[in-house]
Protein backbone atom coordinates (compact mmCIF):
# COMPACT_ATOMS: atom_id res chain seq x y z
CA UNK A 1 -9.86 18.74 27.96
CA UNK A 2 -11.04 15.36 26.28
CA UNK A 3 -10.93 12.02 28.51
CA UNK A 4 -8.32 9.93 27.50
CA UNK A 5 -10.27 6.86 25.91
CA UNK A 6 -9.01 3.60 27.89
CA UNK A 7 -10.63 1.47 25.78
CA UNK A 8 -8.20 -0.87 23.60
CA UNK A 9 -8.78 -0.87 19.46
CA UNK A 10 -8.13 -4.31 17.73
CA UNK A 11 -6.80 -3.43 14.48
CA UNK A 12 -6.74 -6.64 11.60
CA UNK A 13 -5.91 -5.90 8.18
CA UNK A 14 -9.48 -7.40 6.15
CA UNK A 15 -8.67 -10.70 5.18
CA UNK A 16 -6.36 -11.51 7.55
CA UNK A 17 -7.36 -13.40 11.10
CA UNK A 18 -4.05 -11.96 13.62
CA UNK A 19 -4.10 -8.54 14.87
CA UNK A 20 -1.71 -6.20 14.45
CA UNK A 21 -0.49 -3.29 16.42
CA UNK A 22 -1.26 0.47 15.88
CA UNK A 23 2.16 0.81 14.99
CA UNK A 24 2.09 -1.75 12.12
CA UNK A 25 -1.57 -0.02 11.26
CA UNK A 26 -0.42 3.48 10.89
CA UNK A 27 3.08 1.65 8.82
CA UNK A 28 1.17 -0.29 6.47
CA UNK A 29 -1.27 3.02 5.70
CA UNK A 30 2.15 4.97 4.93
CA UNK A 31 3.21 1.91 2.67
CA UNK A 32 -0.19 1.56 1.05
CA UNK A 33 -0.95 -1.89 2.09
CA UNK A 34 -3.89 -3.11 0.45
CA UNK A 35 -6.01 -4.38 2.88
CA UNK A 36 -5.96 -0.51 3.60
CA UNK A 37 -8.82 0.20 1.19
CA UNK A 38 -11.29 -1.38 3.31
CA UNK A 39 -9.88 -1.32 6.89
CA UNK A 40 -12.63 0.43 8.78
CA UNK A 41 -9.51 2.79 10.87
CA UNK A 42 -8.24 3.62 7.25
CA UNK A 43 -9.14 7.45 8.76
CA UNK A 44 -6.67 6.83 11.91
CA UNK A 45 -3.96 8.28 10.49
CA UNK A 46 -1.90 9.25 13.55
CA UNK A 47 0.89 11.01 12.64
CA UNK A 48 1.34 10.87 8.65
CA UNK A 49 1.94 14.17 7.35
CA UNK A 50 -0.59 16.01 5.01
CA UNK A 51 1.67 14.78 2.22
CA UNK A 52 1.25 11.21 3.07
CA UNK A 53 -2.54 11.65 3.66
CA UNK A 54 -2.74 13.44 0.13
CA UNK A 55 -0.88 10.47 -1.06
CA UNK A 56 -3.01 7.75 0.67
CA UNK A 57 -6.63 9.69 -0.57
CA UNK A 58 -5.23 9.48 -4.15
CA UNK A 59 -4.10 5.93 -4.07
CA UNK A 60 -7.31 4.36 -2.76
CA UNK A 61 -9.05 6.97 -5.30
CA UNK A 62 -6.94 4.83 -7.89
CA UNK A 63 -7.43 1.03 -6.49
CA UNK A 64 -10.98 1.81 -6.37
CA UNK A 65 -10.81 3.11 -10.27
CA UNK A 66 -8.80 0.05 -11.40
CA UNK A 67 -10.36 -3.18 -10.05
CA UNK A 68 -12.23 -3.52 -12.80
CA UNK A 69 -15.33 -5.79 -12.97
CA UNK A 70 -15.63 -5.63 -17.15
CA UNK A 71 -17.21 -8.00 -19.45
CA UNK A 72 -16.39 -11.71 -18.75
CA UNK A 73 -13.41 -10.72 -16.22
CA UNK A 74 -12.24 -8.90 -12.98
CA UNK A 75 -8.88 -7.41 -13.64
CA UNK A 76 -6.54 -5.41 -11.75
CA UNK A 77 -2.97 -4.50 -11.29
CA UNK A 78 -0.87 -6.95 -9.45
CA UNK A 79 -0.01 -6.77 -5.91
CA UNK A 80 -1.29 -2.62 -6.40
CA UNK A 81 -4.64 -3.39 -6.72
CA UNK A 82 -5.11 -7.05 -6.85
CA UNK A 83 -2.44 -9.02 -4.31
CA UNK A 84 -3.50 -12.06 -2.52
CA UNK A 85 -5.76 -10.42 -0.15
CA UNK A 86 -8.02 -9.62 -2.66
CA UNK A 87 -8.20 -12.43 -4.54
CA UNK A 88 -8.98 -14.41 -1.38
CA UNK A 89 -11.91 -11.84 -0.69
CA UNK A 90 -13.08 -12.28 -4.47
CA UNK A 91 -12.76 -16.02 -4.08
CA UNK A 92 -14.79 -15.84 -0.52
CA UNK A 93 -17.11 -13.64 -2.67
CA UNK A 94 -17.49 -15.77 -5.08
CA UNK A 95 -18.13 -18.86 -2.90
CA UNK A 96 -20.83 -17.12 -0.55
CA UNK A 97 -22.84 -16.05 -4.11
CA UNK A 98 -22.46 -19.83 -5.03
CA UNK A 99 -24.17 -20.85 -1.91
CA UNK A 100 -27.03 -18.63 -2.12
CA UNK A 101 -27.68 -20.49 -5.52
CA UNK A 102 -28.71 -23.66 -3.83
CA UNK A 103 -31.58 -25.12 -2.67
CA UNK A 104 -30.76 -26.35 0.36
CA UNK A 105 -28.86 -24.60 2.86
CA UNK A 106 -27.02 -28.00 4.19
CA UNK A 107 -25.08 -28.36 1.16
CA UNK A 108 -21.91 -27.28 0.03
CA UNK A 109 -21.01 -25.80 -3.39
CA UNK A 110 -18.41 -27.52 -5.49
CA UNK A 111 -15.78 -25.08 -7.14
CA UNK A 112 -12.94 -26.15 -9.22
CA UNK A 113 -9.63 -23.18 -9.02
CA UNK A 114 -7.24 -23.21 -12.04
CA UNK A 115 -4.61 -21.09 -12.70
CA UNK A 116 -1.96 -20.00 -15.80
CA UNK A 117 1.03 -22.18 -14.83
CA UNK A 118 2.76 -18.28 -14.38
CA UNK A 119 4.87 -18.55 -11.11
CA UNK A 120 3.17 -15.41 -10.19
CA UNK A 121 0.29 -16.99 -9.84
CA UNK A 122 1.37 -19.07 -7.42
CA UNK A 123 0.67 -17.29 -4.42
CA UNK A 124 -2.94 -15.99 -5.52
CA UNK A 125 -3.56 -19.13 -6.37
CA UNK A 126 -3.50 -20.19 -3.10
CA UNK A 127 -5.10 -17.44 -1.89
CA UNK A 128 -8.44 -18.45 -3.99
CA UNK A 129 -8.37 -21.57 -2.76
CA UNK A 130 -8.45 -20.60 1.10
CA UNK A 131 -11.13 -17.98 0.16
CA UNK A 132 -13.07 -20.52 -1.23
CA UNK A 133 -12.85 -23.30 1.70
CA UNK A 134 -13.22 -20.49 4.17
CA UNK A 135 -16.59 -19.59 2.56
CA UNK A 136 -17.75 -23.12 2.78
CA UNK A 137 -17.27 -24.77 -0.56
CA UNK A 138 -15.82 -28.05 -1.56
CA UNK A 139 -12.39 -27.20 -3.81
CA UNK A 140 -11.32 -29.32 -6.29
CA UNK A 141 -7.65 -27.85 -7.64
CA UNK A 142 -7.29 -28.82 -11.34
CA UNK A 143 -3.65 -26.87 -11.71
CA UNK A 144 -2.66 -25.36 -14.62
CA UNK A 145 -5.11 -25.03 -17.19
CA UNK A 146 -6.66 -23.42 -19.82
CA UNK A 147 -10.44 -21.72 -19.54
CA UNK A 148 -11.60 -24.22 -21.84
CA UNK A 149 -10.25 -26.85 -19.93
CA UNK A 150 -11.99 -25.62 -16.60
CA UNK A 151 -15.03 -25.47 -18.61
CA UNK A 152 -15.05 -28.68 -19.31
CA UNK A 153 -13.99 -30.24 -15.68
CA UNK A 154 -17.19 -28.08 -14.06
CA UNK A 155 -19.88 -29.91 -16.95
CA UNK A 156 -18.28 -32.81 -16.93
CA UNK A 157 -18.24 -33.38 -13.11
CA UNK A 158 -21.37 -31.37 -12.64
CA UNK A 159 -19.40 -28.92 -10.47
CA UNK A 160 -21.25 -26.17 -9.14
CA UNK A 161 -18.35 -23.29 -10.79
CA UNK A 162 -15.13 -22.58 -11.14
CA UNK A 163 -12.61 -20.07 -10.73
CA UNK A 164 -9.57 -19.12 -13.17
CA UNK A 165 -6.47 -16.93 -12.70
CA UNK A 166 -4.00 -15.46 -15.26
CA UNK A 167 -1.00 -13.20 -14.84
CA UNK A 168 -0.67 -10.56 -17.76
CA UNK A 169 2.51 -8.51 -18.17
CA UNK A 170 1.30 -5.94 -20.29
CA UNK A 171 1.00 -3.03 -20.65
CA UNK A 172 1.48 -3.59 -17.21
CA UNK A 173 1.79 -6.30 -14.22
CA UNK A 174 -2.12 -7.22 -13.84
CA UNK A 175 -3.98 -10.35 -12.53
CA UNK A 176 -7.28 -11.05 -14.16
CA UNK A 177 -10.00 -13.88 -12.53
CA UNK A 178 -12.87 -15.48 -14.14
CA UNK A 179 -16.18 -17.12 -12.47
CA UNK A 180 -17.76 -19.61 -13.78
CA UNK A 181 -21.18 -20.76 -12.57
CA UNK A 182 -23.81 -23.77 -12.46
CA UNK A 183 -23.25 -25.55 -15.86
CA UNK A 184 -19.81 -23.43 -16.33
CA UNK A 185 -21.83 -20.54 -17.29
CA UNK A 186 -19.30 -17.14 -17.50
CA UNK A 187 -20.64 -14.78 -14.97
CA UNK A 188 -20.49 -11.22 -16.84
CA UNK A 189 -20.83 -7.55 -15.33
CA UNK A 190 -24.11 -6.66 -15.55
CA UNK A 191 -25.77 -10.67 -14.33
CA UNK A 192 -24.14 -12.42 -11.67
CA UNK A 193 -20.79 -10.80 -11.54
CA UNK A 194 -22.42 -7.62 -9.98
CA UNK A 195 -23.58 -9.97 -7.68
CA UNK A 196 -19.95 -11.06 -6.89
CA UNK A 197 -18.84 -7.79 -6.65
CA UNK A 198 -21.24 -6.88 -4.25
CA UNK A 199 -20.46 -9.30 -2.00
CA UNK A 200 -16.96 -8.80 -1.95
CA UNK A 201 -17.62 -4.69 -1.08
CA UNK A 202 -19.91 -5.75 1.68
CA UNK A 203 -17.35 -8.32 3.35
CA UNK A 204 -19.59 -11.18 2.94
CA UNK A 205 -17.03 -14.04 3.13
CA UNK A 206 -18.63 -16.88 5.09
CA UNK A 207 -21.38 -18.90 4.16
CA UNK A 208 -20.86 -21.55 6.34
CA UNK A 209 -18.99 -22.09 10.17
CA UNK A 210 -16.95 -25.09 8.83
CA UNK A 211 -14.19 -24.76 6.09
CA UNK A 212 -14.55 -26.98 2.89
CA UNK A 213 -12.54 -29.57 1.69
CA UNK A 214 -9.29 -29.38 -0.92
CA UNK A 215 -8.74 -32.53 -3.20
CA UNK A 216 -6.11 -31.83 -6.39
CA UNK A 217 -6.76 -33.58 -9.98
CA UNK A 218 -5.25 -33.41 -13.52
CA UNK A 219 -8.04 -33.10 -15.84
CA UNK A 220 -6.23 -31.80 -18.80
CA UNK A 221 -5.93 -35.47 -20.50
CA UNK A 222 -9.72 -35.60 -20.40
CA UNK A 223 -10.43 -32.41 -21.92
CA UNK A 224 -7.97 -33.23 -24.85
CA UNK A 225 -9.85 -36.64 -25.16
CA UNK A 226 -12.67 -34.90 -27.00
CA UNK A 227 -10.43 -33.26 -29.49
CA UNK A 228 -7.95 -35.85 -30.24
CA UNK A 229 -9.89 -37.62 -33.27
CA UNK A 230 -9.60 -34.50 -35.03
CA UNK A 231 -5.55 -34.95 -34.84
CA UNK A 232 -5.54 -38.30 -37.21
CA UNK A 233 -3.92 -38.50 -40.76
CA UNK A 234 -3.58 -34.73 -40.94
CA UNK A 235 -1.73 -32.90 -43.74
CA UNK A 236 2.20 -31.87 -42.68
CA UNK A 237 1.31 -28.51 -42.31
CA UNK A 238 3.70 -25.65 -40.43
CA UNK A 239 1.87 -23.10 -37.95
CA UNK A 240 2.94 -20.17 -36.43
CA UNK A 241 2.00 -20.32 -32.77
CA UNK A 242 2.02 -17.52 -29.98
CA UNK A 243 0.40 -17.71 -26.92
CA UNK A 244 1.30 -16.63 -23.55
CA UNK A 245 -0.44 -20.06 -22.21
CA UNK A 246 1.35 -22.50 -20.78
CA UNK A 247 -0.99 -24.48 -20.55
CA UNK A 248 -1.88 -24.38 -23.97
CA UNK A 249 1.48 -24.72 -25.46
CA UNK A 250 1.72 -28.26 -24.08
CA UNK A 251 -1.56 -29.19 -25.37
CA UNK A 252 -0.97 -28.12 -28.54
CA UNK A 253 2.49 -30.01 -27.94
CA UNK A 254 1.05 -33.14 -27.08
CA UNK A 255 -1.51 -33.56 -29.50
CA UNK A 256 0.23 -33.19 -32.60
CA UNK A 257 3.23 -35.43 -31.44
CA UNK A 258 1.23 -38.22 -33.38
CA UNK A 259 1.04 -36.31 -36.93
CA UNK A 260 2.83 -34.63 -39.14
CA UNK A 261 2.05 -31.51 -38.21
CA UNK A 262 4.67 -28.94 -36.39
CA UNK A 263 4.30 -25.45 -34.08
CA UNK A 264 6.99 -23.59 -34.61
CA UNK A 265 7.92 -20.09 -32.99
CA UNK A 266 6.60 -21.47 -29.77
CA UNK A 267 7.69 -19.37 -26.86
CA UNK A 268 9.13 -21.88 -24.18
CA UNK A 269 9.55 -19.78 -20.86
CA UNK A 270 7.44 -18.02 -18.33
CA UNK A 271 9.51 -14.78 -18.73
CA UNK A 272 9.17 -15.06 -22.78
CA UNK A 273 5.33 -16.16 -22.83
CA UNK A 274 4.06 -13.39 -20.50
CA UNK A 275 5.83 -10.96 -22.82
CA UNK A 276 3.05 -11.94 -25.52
CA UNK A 277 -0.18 -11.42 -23.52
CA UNK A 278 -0.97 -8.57 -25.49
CA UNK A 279 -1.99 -9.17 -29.38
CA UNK A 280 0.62 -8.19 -31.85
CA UNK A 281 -0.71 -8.67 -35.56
CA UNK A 282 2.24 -7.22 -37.36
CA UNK A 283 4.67 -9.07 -35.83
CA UNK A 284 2.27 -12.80 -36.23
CA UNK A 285 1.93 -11.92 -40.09
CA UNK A 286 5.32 -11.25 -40.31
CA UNK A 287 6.81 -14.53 -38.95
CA UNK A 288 4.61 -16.35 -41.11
CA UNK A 289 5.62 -14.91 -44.08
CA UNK A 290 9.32 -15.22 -43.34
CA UNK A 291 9.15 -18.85 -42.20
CA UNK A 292 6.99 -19.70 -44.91
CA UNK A 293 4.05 -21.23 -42.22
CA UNK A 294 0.91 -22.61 -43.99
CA UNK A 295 -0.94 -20.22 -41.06
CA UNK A 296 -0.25 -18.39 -37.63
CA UNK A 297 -2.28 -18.13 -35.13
CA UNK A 298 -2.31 -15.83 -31.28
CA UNK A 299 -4.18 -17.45 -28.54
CA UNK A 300 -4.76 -15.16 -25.33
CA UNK A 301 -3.45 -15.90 -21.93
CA UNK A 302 -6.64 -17.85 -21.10
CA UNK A 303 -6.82 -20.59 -24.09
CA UNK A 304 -9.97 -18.38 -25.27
CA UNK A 305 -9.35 -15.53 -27.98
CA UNK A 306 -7.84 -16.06 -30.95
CA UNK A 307 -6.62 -14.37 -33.87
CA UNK A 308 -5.37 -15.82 -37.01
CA UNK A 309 -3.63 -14.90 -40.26
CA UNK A 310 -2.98 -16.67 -43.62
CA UNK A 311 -0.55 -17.70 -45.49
CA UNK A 312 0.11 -14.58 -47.37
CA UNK A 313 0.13 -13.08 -43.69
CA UNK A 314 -3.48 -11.68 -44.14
CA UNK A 315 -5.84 -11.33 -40.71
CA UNK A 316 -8.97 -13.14 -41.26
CA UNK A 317 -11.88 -11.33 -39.53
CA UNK A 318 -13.82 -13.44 -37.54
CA UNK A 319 -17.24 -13.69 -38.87
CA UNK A 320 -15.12 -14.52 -42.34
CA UNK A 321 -13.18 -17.28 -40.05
CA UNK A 322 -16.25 -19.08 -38.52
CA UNK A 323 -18.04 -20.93 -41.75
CA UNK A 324 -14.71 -22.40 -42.04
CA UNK A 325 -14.88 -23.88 -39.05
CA UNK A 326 -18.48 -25.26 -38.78
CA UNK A 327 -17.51 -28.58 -39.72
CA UNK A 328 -17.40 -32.66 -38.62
CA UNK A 329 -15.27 -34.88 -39.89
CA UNK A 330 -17.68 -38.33 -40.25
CA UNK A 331 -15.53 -41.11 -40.51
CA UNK A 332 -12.06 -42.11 -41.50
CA UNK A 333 -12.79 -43.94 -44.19
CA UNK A 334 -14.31 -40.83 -46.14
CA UNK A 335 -12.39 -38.17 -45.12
CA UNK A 336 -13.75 -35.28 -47.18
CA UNK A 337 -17.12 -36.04 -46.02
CA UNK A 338 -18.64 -32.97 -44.01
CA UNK A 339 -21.94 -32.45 -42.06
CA UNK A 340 -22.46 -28.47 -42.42
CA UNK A 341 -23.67 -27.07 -39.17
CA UNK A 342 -25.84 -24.16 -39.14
CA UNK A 343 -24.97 -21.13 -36.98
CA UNK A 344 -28.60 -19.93 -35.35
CA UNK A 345 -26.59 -17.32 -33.40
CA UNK A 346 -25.36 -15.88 -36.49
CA UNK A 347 -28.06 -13.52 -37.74
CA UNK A 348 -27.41 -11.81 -34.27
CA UNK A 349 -23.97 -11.95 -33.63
CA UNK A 350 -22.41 -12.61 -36.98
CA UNK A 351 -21.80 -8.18 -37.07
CA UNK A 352 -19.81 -8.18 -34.52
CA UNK A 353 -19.05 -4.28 -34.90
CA UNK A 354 -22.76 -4.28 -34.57
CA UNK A 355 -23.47 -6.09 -30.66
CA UNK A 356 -21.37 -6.82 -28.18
CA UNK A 357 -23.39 -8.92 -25.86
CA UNK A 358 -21.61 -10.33 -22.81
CA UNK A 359 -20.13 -13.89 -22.10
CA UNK A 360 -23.31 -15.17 -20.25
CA UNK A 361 -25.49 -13.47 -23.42
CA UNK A 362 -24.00 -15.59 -26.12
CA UNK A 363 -24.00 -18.83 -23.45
CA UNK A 364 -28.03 -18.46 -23.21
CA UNK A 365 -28.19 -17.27 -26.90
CA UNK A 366 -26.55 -20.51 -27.65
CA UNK A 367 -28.31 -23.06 -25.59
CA UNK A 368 -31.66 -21.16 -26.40
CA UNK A 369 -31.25 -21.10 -30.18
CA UNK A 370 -29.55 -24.84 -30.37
CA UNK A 371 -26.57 -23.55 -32.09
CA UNK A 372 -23.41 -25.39 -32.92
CA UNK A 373 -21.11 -22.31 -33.15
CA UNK A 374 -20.93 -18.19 -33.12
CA UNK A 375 -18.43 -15.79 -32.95
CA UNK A 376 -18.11 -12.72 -31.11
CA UNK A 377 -16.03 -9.61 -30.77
CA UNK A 378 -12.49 -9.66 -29.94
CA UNK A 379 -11.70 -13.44 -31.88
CA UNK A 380 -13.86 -15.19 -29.11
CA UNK A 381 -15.30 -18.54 -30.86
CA UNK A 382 -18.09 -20.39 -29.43
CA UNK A 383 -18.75 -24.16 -29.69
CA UNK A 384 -21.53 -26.24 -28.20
CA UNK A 385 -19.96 -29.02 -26.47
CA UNK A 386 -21.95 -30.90 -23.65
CA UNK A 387 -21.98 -26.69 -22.88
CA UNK A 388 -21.24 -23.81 -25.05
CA UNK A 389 -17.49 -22.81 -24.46
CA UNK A 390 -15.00 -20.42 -26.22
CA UNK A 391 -12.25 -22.37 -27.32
CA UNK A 392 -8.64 -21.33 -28.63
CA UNK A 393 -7.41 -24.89 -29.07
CA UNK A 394 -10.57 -26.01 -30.75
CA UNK A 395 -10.44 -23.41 -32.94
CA UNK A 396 -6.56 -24.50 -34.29
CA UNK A 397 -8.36 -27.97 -34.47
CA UNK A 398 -10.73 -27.66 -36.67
CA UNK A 399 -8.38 -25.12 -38.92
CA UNK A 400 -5.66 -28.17 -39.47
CA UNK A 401 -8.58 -31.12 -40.05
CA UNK A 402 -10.24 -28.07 -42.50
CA UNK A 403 -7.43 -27.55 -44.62
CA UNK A 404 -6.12 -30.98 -44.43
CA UNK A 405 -9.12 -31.77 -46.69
CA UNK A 406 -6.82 -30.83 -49.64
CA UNK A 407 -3.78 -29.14 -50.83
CA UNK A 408 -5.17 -25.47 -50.88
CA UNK A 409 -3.68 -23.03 -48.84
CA UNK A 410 -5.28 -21.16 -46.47
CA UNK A 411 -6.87 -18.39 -48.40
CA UNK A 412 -7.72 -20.27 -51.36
CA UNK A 413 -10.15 -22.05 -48.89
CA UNK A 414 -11.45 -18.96 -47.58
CA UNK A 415 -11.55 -17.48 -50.92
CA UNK A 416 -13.79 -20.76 -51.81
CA UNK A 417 -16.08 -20.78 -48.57
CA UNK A 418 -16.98 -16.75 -49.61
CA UNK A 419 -17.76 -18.01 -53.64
CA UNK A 420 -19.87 -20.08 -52.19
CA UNK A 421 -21.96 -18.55 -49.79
């Protein structure tokens, strides 16, 4: 017969700083609590039946599938796969990576954490902001705002990253985080968001003994500051707008309060904006046409994608978009005068069905090849502001000071800018 062990286990969910009892171990395994994916006693099952171990093996098997580290994002289902735990191990993730980019190991990294404005959000919100102070770094808590937005508080106050959360509802409940980096570089699966990732699987949390600090700003006014002298003696025109940003709704909201210009088929609520996370170009084309909009446009969840449609209710591809929007208005007093900006990205990105390079890709491609704008797959615009930065709200910008250059609908100016090319 075996000794009975006398020595006491100390079982704490990961993430979490109070023990808990076997009891509320072996409960929260039945339940499929998800610090149980990484608890090292995930294999002290005690007394679940077969059935519940089959059910446990199949369900990690599953969280570990669907915590996706893809492209520019990390994405996963809510509270299944990606619940506040998580995101404060992500965030703690992210911070330790952060401080193995400095030079010296006595300072602290400077993150900025922005969120969707989704009360869902809330609480993981939160979360990344205690991951991120645990780790060691310095938070600045900007609120609600768009990526773009982010982007610009990181460059502008020479932050050293930032962190953004969104709630999408469909096809189903999911949470999705970006990282930004030094000079609000995306951080991309195959660069520095392995990196992240790596981190986060091997537990690495703290980079420092002392917690950081937490100071809250608005910095939304000073991001539209850049783009408000594009909204000045603008044409009356009538755009469709969907977006599951709040954010991004009040921007738009707030800048055109000074012109004739009006948004119309704007979702107001939480409930009704997260309902439109997901692209639907049938249904944009066809409120256009039946409210008799001069364009429509779909912005994603983040203030970043964007799709847009004509008049006539027509998608415009995006490498047929962009030389339409590679212009500067000069000065007020000669309003039709342009300044042309070449595209140096576009003789490697302008195919989009071609490449696919990743967020960090087209940063470097633009910094390296001094390029104004580009466009990539999936609607994503790039400008080159003190940084390059995909920008939704930019891109409406420059649409309404294009067009407001004359009289010509939408797809007569299109129809012009491919004559003439």
């Amino acid at each position: 017969m075996s000794p009975i062990s006398t020595t006491a286990v100390a079982y704490r969910c990961p993430g979490e700083t109070q023990e808990i009892s076997r009891a509320i171990h072996l409960g929260r395994l039945a339940s499929h609590y998800a610090g149980c994916l990484r608890c090292p006693h995930r294999n002290d099952a005690g007394t679940l039946s077969g059935r519940q171990l089959a059910q446990l093996t199949n369900w990690s098997e599953r969280r570990r599938e669907q915590l996706a580290f893809a492209g520019h994002t990390i994405r996963g289902g809510y509270r299944d796969h990606l619940g506040p735990s998580e995101v404060r191990r992500l965030a703690g993730a992210f911070g330790t990576w952060l401080f193995g980019r400095h030079e010296s190991d006595s300072s602290r990294s400077r993150v900025a954490v922005g969120s969707d404005g989704v009360v869902t959000t809330a609480e993981v919100h939160a979360a990344a902001t205690e991951g991120l102070r645990f780790s060691g770094c310095d938070v600045l808590d900007v609120g609600f705002v768009t990526a773009p937005t982010l982007v610009h508080a990181i460059s502008n106050r020479s932050l050293d990253g930032g962190l953004l959360l969104n709630f999408l509802s469909q096809p189903l409940p999911q949470l999705e985080l970006r990282m930004f980096g030094g000079g609000a570089m995306p951080l991309s699966a195959g660069g520095e968001l392995d990196e992240v990732r790596q981190r986060f699987e091997a537990s690495s949390l703290r980079a420092k003994r002392t917690a950081g600090s937490l100071r809250r700003q608005a910095v939304t006014d000073a991001y539209l500051d850049q783009l408000r002298p594009v909204f000045h003696a603008l044409r009356p025109l009538r755009f469709v707008l969907k977006t599951a940003s709040r954010p991004l709704r009040s921007s738009v909201q707030e800048l055109i309060k000074q012109v004739a210009c009006r948004a119309i088929d704007v979702e107001e609520s939480n409930e009704a904006s997260a309902r439109r996370s997901e692209r639907d170009d049938t249904e944009l084309s066809e409120r256009v046409v039946a409210l008799g909009a001069d364009f429509g446009i779909w912005v994603d969840a983040a203030g970043e994608a964007v799709h847009v449609v004509d008049e006539l209710g027509q998608g415009i591809l995006p490498h047929a978009m962009l030389p339409l929007l590679i212009w500067e208005r000069t000065t007020a007093a000669e309003p039709d005068a342009q300044d042309v900006h070449q595209d140096a990205t576009r003789p490697r990105f302008q195919a989009e069905e071609e490449l696919d390079p990743t967020a960090a890709e087209m940063y470097i491609s633009l910094l390296s090849n001094r390029a104004d704008a580009a466009v990539q797959r999936g609607g994503r615009y790039w400008f080159t502001r003190e940084v390059p930065v995909v920008d939704g709200l930019e891109v409406l910008a420059r649409l309404l000071g294009r067009l407001s250059q004359s009289d010509r609908p939408l797809s007569a100016v299109l129809a012009d800018d491919e004559t003439s090319r």
